[in-house]
N, C-alpha and C. Protein backbone atom coordinates (compact mmCIF):
# COMPACT_ATOMS: atom_id res chain seq x y z
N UNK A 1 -38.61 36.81 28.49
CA UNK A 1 -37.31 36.17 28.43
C UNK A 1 -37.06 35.70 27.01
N UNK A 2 -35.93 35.79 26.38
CA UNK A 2 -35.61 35.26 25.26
C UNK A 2 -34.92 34.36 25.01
N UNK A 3 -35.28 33.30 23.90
CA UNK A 3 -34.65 32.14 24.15
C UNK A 3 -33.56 32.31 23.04
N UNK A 4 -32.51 31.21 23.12
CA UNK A 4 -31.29 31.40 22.31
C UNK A 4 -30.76 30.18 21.94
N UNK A 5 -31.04 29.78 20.77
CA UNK A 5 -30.77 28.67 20.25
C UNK A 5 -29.29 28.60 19.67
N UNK A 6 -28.39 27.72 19.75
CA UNK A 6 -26.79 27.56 19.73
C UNK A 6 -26.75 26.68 18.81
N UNK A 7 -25.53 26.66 17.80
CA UNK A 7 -25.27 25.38 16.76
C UNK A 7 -23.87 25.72 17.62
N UNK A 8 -23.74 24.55 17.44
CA UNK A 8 -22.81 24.29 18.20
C UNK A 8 -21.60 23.17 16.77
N UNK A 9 -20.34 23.97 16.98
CA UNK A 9 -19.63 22.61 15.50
C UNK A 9 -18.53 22.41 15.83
N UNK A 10 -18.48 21.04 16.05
CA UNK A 10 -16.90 20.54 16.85
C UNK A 10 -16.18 20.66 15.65
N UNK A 11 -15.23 20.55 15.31
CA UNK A 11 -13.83 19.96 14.72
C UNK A 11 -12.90 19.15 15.51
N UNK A 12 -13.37 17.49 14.89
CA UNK A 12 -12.58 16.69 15.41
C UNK A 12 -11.76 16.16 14.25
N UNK A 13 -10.17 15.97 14.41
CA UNK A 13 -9.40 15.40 13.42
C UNK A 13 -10.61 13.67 12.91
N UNK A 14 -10.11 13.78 11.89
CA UNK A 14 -10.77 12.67 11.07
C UNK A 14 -9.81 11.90 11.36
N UNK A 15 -10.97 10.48 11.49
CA UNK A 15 -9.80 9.26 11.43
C UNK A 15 -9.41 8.93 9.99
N UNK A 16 -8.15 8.55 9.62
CA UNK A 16 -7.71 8.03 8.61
C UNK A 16 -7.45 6.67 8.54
N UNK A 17 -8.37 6.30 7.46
CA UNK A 17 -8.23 4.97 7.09
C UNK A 17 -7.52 4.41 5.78
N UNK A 18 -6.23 3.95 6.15
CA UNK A 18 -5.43 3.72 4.92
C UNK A 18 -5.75 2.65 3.73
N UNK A 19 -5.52 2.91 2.88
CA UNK A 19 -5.88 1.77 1.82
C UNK A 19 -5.43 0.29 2.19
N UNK A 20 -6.08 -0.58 2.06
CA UNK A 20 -6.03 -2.20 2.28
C UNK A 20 -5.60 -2.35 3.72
N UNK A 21 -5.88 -1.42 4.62
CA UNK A 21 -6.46 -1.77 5.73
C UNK A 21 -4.85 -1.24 6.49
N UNK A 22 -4.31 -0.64 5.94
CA UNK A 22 -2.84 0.07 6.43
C UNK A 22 -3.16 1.78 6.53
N UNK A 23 -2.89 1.33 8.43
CA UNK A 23 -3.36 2.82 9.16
C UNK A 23 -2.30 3.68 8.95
N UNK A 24 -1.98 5.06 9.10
CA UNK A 24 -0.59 5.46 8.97
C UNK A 24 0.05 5.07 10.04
N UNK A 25 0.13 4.74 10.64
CA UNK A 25 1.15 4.02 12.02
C UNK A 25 1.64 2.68 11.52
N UNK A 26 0.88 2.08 10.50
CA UNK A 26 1.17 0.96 10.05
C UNK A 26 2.51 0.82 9.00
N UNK A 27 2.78 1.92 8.22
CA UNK A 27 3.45 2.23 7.35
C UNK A 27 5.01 1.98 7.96
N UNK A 28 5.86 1.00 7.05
CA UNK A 28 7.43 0.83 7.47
C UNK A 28 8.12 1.92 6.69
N UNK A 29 8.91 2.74 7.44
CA UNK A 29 10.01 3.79 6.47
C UNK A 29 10.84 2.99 5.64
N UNK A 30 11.40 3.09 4.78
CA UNK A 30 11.83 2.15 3.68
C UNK A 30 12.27 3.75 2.59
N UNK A 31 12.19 4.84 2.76
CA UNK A 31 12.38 5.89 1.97
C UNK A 31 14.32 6.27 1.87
N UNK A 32 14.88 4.91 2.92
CA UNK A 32 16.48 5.02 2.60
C UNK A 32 16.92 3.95 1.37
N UNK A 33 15.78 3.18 0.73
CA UNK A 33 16.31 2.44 -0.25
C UNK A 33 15.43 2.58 -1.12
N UNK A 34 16.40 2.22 -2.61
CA UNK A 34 16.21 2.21 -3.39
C UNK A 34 15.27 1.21 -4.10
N UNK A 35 15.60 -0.06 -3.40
CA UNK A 35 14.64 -1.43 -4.13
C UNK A 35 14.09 -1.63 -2.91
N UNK A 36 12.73 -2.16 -2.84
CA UNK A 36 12.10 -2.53 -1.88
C UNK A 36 11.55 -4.24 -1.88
N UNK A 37 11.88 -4.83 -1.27
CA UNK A 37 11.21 -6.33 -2.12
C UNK A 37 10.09 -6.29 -1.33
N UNK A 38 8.69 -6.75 -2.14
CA UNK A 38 7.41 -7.53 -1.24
C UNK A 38 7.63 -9.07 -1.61
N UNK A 39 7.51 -9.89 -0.40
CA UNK A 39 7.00 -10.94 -0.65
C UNK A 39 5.95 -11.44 0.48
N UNK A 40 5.59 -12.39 0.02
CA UNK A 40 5.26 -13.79 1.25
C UNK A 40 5.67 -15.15 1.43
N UNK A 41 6.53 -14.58 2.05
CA UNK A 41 7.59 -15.23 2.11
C UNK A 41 8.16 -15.47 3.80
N UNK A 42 6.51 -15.33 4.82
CA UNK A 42 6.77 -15.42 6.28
C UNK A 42 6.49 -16.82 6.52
N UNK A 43 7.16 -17.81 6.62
CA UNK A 43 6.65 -19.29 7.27
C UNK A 43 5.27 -19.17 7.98
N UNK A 44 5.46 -18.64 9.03
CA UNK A 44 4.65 -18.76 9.63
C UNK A 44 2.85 -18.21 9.55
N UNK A 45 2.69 -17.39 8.40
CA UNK A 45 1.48 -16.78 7.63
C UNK A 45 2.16 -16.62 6.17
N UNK A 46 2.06 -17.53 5.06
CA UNK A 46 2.51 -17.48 3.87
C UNK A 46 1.45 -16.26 3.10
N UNK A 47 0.23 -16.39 3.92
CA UNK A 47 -0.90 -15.40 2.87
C UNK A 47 -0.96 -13.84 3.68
N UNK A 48 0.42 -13.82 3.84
CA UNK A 48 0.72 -12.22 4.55
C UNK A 48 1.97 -11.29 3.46
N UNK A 49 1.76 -10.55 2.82
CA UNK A 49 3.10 -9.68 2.55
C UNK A 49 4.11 -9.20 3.32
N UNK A 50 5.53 -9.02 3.25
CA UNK A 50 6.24 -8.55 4.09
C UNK A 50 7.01 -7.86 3.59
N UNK A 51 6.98 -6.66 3.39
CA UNK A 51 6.09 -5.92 4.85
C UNK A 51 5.15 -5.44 3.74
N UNK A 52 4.30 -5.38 4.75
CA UNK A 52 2.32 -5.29 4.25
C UNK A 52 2.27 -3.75 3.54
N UNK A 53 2.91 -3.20 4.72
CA UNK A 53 2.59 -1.72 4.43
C UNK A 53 3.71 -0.74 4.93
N UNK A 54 4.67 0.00 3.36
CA UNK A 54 5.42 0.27 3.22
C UNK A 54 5.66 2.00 2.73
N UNK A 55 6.60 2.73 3.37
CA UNK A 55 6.22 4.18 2.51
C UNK A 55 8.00 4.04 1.97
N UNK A 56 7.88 4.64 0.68
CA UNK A 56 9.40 4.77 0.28
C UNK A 56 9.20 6.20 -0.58
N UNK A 57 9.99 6.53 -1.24
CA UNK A 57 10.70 7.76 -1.96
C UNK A 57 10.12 7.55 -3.22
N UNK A 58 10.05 8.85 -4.22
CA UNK A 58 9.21 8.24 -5.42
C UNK A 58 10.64 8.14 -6.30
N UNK A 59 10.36 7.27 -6.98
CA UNK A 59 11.48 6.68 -7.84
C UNK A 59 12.05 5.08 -6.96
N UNK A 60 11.35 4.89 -6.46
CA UNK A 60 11.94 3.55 -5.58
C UNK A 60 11.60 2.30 -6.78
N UNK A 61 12.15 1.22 -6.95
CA UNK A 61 11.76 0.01 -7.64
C UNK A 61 11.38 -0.64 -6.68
N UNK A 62 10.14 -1.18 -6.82
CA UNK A 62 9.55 -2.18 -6.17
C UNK A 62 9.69 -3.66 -6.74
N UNK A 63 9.61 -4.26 -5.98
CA UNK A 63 10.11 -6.09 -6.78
C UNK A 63 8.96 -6.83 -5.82
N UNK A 64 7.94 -7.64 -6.34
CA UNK A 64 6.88 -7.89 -5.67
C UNK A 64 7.29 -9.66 -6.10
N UNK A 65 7.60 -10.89 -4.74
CA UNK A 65 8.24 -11.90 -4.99
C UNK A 65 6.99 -12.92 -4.49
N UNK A 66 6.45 -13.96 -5.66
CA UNK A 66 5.72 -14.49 -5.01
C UNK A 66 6.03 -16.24 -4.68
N UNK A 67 5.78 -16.97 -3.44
CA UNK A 67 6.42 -17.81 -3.31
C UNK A 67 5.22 -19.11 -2.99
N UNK A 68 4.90 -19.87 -3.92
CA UNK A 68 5.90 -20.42 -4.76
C UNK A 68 5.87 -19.49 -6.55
N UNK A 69 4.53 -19.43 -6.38
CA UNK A 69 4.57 -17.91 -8.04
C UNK A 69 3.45 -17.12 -7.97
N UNK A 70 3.11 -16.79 -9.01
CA UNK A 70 1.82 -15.69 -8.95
C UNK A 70 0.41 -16.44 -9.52
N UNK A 71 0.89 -18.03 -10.53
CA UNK A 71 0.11 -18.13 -10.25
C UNK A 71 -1.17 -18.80 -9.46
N UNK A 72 -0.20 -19.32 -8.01
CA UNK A 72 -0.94 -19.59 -6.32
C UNK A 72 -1.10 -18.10 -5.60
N UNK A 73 -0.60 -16.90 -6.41
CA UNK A 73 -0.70 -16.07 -5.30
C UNK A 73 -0.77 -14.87 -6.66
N UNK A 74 -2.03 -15.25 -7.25
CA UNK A 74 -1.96 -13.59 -8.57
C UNK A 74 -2.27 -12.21 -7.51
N UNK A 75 -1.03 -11.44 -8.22
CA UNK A 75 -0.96 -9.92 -7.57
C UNK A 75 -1.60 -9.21 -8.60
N UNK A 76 -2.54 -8.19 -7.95
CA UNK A 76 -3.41 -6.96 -8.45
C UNK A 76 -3.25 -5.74 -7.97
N UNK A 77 -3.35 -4.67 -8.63
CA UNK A 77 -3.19 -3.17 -7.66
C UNK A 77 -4.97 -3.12 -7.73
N UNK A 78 -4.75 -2.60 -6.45
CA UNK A 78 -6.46 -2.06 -6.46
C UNK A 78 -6.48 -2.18 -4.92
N UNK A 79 -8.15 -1.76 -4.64
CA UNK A 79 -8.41 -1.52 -3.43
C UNK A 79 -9.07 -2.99 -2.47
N UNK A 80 -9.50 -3.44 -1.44
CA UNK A 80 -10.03 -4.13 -0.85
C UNK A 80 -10.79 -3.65 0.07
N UNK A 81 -12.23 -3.58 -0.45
CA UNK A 81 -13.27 -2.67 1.07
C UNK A 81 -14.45 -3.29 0.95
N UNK A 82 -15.09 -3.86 2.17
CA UNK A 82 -15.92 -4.56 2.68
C UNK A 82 -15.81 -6.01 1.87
N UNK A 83 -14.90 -6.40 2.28
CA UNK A 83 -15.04 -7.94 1.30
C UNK A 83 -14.70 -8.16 0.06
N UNK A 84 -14.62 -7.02 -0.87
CA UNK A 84 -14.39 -6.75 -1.70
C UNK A 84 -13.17 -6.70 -2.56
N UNK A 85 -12.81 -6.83 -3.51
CA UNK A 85 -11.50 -6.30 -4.49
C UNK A 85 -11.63 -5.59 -5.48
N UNK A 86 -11.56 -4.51 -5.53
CA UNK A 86 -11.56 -3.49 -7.05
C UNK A 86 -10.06 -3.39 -7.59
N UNK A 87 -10.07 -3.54 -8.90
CA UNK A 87 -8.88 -3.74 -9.41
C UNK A 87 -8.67 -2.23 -9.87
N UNK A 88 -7.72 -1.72 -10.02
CA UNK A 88 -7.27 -0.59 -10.65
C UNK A 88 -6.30 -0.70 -11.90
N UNK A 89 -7.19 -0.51 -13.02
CA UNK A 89 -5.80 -0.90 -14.46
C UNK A 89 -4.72 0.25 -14.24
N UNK A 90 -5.06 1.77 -13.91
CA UNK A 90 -4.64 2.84 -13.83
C UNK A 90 -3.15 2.96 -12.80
N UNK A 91 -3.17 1.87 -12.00
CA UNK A 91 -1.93 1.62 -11.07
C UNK A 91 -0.68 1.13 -11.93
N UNK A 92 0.77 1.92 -11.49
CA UNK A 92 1.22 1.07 -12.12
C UNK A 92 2.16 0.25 -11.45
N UNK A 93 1.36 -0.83 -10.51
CA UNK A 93 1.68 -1.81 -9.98
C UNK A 93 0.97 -3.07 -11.28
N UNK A 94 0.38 -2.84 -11.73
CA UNK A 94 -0.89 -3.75 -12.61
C UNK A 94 -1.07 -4.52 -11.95
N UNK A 95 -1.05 -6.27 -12.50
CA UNK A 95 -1.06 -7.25 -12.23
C UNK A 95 0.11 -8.21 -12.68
N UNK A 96 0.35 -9.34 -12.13
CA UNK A 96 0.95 -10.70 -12.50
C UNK A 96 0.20 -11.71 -11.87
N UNK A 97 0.27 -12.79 -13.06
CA UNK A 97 -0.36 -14.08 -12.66
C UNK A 97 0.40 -15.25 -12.99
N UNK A 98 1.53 -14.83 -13.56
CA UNK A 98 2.29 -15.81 -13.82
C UNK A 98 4.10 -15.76 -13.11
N UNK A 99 4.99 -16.54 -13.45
CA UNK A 99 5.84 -16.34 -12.87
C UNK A 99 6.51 -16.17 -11.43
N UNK A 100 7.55 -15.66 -10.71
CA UNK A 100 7.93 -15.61 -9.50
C UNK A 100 8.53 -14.08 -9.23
N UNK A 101 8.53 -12.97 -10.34
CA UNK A 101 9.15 -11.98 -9.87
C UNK A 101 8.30 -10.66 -10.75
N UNK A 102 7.80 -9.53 -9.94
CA UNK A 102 6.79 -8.80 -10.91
C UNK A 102 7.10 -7.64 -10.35
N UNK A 103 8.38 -6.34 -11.34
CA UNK A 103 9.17 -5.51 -10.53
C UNK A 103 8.22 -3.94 -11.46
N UNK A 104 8.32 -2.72 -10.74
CA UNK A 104 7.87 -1.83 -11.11
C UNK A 104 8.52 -0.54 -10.35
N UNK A 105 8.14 0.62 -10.71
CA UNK A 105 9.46 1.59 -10.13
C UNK A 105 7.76 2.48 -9.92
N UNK A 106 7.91 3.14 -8.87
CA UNK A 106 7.01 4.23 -8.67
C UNK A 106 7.56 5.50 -8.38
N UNK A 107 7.12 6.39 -9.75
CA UNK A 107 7.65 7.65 -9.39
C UNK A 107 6.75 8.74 -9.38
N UNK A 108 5.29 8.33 -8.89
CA UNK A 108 4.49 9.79 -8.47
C UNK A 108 4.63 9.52 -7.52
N UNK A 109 4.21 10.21 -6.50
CA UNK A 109 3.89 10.60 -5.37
C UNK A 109 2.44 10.43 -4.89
N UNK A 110 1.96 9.42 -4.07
CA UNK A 110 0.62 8.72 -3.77
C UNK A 110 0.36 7.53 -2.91
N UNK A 111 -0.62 6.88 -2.87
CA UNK A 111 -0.89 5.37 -2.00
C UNK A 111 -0.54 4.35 -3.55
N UNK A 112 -0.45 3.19 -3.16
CA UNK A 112 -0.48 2.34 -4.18
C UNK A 112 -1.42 1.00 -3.63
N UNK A 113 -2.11 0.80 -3.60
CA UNK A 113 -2.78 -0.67 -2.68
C UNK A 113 -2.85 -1.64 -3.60
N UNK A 114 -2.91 -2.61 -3.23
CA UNK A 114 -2.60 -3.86 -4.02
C UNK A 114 -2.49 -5.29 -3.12
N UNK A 115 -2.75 -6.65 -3.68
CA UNK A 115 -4.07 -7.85 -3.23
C UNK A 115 -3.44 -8.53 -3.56
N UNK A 116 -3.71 -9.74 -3.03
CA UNK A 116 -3.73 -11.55 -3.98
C UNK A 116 -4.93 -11.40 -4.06
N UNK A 117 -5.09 -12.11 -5.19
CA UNK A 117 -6.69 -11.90 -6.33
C UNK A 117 -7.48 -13.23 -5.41
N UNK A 118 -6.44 -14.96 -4.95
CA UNK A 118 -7.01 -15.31 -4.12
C UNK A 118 -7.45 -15.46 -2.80
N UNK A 119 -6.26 -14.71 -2.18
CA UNK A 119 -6.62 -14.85 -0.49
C UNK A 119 -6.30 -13.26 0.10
N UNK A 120 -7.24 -12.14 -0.39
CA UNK A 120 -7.13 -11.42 0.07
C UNK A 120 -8.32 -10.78 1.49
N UNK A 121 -9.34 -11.85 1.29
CA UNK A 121 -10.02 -11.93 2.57
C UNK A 121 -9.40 -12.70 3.45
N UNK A 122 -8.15 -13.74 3.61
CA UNK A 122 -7.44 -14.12 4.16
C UNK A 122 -6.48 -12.80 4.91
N UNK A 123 -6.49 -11.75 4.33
CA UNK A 123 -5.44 -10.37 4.73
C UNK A 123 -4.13 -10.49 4.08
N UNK A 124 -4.10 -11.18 2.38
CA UNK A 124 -3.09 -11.15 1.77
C UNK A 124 -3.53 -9.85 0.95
N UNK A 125 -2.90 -8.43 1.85
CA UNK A 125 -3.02 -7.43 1.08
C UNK A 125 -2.32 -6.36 1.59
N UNK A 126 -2.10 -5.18 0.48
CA UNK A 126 -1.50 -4.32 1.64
C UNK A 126 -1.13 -2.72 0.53
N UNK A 127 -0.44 -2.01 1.06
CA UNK A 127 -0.33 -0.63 0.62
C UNK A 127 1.07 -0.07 0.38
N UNK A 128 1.62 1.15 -0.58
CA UNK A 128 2.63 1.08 -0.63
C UNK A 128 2.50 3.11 -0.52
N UNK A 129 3.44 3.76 0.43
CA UNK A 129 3.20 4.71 0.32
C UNK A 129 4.51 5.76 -0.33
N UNK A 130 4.07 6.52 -1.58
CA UNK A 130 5.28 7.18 -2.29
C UNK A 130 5.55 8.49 -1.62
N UNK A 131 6.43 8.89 -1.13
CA UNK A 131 6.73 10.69 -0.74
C UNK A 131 7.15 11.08 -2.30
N UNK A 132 7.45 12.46 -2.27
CA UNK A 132 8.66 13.22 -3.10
C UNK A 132 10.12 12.24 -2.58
N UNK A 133 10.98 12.62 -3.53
CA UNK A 133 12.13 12.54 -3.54
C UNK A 133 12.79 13.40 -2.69
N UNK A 134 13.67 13.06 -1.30
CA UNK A 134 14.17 13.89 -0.58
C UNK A 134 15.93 14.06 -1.07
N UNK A 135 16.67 15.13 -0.98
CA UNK A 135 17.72 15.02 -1.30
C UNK A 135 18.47 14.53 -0.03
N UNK A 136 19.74 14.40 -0.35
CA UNK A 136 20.47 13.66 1.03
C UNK A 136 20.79 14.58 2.43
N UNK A 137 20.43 16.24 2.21
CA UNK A 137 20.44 17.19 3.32
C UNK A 137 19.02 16.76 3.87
N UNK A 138 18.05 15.87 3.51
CA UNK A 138 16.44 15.87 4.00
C UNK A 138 15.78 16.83 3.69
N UNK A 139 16.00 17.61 2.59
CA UNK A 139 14.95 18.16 1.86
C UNK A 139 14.33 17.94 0.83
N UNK A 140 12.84 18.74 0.35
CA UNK A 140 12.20 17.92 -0.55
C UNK A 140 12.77 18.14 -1.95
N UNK A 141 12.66 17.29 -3.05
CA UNK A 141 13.15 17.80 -4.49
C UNK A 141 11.76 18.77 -4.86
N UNK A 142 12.47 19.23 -5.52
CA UNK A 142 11.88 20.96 -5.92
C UNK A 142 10.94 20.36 -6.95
């Protein structure tokens, strides 16, 4: 009798885990405007962004509002994983640590993640997601 040894290889979709903890289900459409404001600015969780986790159009201006400024609430682009904060100079969200208003326009196409430098183990953090530019028939720009 002969024996017959099997490999056997599933393909299961991968889970996706979005940057700063924003699943794609998490993501608000926001790709019909032009300016997007972040703040925290929810009474009821001040060390929350709103909205956390956002996808818009590339060329969108972002306006990141911190209340009372940035510097009780310094904003960083970068990642947050296991406890952690890695800053990214290469984002161009950068940073602010001063002031109440820290605006930037994103026009590649990518994730953008980005923190409060102090309470981002609190879950003051979140993600910003860029498409292409769609024209107004809903197709993509060339």
């Amino acid at each position: 009798m002969r024996s017959m040894s099997w490999l056997v290889i599933c393909f299961l979709p991968a889970v996706a885990w979005g940057a700063n903890g924003c699943l794609p289900t998490d993501f608000q459409d926001r790709r019909d405007q032009s300016l997007l404001i972040i703040a925290n600015d929810n009474a009821g969780n001040p060390l929350q962004y709103r909205p956390r986790c956002a996808r818009v159009s590339a060329g969108t201006t972002i306006l990141f509002q911190a209340i009372p400024n940035f510097g009780m609430h310094p904003l960083f682009a970068g990642d947050v994983v296991g406890g952690t904060a890695t800053f990214d100079p290469t984002s161009p969200i950068g940073s602010a640590t001063t002031g109440t208003e820290h605006m930037v326009v994103l026009d590649e196409p990518g994730e953008y993640p980005y923190y409060c430098d102090f309470h981002f183990l609190q879950g003051m953090q979140g993600s910003i997601l860029v498409d292409l530019s769609l024209f107004s028939d809903g197709f993509e720009d060339p």
